[in-house]
C-alpha atoms as a PDB file:
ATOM      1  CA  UNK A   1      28.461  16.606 -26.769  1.00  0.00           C
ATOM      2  CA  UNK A   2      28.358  13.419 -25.338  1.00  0.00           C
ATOM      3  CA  UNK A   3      27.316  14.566 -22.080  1.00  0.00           C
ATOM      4  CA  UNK A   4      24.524  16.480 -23.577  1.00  0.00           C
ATOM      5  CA  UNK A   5      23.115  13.450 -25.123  1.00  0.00           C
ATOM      6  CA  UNK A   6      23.729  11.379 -21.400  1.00  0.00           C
ATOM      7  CA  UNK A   7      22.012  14.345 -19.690  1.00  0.00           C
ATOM      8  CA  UNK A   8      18.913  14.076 -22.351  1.00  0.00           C
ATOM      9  CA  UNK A   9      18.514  10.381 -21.975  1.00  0.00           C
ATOM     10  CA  UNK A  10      18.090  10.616 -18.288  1.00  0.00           C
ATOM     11  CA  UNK A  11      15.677  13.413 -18.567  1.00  0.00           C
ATOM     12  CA  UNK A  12      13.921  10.914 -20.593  1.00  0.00           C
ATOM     13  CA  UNK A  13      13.799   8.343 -18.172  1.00  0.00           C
ATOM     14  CA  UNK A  14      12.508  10.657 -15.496  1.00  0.00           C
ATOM     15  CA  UNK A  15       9.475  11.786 -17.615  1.00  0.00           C
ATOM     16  CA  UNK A  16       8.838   8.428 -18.188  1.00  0.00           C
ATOM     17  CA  UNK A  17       9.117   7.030 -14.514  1.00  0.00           C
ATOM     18  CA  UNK A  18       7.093   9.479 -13.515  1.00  0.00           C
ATOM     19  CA  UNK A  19       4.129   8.899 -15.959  1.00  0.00           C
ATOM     20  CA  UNK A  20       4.461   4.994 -15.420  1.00  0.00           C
ATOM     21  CA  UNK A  21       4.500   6.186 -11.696  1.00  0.00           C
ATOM     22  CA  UNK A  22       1.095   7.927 -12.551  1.00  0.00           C
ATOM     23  CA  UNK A  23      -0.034   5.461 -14.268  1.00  0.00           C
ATOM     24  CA  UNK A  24       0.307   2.836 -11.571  1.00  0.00           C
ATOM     25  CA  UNK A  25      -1.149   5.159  -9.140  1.00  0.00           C
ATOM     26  CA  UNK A  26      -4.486   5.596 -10.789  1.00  0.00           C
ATOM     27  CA  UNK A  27      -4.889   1.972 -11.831  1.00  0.00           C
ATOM     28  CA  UNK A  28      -4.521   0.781  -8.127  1.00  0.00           C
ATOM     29  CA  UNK A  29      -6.792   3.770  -7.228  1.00  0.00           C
ATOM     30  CA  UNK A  30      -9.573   2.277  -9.112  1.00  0.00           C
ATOM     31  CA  UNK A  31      -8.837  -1.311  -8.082  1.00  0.00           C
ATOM     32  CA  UNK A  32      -9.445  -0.039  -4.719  1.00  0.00           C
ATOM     33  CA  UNK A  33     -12.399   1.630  -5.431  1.00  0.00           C
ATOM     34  CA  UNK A  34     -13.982  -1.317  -7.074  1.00  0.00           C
ATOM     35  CA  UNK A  35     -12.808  -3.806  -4.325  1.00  0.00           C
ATOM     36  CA  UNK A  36     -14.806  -1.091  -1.976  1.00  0.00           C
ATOM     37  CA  UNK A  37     -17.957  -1.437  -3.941  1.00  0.00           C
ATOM     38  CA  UNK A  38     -18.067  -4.945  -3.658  1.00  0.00           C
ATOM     39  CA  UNK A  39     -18.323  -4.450  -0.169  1.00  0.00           C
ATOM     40  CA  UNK A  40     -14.156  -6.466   0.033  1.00  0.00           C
ATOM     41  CA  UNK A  41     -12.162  -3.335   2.102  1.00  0.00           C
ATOM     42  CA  UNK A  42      -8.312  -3.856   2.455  1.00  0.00           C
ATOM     43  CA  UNK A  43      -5.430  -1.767   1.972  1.00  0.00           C
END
C-alpha cells in the first residue's frame, strides 16, 4: 500500500517534469525567435 502511493507520487513528478520541460522548451523557442527578428542571432 505504501509502495503504491511511492510509485504514484513519482509518476507525478514525471508528468510534471516533463510539462515544465515543455514548458521551458517553448518559452526559449520564442525568445529565440524574437532575438532573430531583431536582427541579434546567437544560440
Amino acid at each position: 500500500r505504501n509502495q503504491d502511493w511511492l510509485n504514484t507520487g513519482v509518476q507525478g513528478l514525471n508528468i510534471i517534469k516533463v510539462i515544465l520541460g515543455k514548458l521551458v522548451e517553448s518559452q526559449v523557442r520564442s525568445y529565440k525567435k524574437e532575438r532573430c527578428e531583431d536582427g541579434f542571432v546567437s544560440l
